[in-house]
Protein backbone atom coordinates (compact mmCIF):
# COMPACT_ATOMS: atom_id res chain seq x y z
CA UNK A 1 43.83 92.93 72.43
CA UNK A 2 40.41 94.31 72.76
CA UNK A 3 39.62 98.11 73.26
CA UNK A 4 36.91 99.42 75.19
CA UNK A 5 35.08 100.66 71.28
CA UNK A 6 35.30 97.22 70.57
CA UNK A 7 33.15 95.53 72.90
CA UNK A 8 29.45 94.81 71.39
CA UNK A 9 26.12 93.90 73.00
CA UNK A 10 26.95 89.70 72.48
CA UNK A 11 30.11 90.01 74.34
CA UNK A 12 28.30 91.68 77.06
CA UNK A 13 25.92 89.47 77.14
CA UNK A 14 28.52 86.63 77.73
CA UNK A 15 29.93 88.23 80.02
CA UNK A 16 26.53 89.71 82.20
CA UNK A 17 24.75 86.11 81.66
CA UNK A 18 27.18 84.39 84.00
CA UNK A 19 26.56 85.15 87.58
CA UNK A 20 30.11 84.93 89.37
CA UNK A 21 30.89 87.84 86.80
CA UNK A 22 27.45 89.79 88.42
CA UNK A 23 28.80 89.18 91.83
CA UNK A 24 32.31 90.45 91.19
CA UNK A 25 30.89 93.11 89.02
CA UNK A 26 28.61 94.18 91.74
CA UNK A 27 30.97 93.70 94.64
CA UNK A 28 33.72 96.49 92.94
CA UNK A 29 31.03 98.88 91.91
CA UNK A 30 31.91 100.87 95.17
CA UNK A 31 35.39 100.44 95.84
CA UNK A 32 38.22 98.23 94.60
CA UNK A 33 38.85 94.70 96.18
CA UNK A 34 41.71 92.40 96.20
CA UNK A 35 40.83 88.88 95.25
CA UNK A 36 41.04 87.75 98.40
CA UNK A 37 38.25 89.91 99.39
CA UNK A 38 35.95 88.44 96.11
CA UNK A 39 36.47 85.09 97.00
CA UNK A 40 35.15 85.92 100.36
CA UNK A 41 32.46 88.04 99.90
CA UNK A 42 31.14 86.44 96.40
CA UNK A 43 31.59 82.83 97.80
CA UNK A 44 33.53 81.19 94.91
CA UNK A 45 36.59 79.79 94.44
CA UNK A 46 40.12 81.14 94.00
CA UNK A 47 40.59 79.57 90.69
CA UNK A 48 37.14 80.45 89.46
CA UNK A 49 37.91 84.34 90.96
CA UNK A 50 41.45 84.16 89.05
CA UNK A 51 39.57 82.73 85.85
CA UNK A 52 36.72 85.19 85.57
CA UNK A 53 38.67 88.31 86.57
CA UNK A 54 41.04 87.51 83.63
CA UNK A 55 38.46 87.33 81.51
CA UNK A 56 36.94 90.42 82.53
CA UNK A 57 40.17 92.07 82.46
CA UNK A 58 40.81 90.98 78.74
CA UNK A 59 37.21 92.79 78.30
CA UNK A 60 38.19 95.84 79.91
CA UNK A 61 35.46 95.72 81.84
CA UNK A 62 37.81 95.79 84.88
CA UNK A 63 40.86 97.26 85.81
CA UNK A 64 44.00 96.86 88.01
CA UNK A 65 45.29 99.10 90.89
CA UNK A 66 48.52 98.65 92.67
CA UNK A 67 48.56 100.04 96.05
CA UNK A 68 50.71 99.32 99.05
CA UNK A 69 48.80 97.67 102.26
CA UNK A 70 49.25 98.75 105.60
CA UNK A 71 52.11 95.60 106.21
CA UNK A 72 54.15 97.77 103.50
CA UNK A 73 53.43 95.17 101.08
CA UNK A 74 52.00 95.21 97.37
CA UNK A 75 48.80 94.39 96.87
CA UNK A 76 47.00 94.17 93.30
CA UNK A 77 42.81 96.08 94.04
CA UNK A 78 40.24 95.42 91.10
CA UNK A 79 38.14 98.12 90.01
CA UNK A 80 34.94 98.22 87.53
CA UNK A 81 34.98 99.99 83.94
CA UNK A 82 32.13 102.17 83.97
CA UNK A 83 32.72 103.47 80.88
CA UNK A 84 32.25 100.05 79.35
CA UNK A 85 29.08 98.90 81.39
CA UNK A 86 27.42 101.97 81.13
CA UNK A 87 27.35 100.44 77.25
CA UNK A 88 25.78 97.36 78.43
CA UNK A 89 21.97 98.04 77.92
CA UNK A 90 22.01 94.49 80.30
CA UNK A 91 23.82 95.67 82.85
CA UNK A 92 20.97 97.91 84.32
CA UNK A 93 18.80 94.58 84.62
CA UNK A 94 21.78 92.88 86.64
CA UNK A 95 21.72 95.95 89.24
C-alpha cells in the first residue's frame, strides 16, 4: 500500500492528466460528497466515479468519511488530501 511520502511527481501526473480525476478533485476541494453527488455534478458515470475514486483512494489523494444522513442511514462522503496535492507542482495548473 502506498503512503502519502511515497507518491512522486509521475504518479501525479497520471493521476492530474486525466480529467474525471480534475473534476472530482475539484468538486471535494470544499466539502465532502457522496458519489452520488460526483456522478451528478461531474457528469460521468457510476462505474467510471467508482473506478477513479478507487484509484485515487489507493493514492491517498482522497479520503473516506462515514457520517449518518438525515434518513438515519450510513452514508460513505469523499474528501481531498491536501497534504498530498499541495505536493503536486501540477495541481496549481489544474485549479
Amino acid at each position: 500500500m502506498l503512503e502519502i511520502g511515497d507518491i512522486n511527481e509521475e504518479m501525479m501526473q497520471d493521476l492530474l492528466s486525466d480529467k474525471a480525476n480534475r473534476m472530482i478533485l475539484k468538486s471535494i476541494m470544499t466539502a465532502p460528497k457522496s458519489t452520488t453527488q460526483l456522478c451528478i455534478e461531474c457528469d460521468i458515470p457510476t462505474s467510471t466515479a467508482y473506478r477513479k475514486m478507487q484509484k485515487l483512494l489507493d493514492y491517498k489523494v482522497i479520503r473516506r468519511i462515514g457520517t449518518i444522513n438525515e434518513a438515519g442511514k450510513r452514508e460513505i462522503l469523499y474528501r481531498s488530501n491536501f497534504s498530498v496535492l499541495k505536493k503536486a507542482s501540477q495541481w496549481e495548473e489544474f485549479c
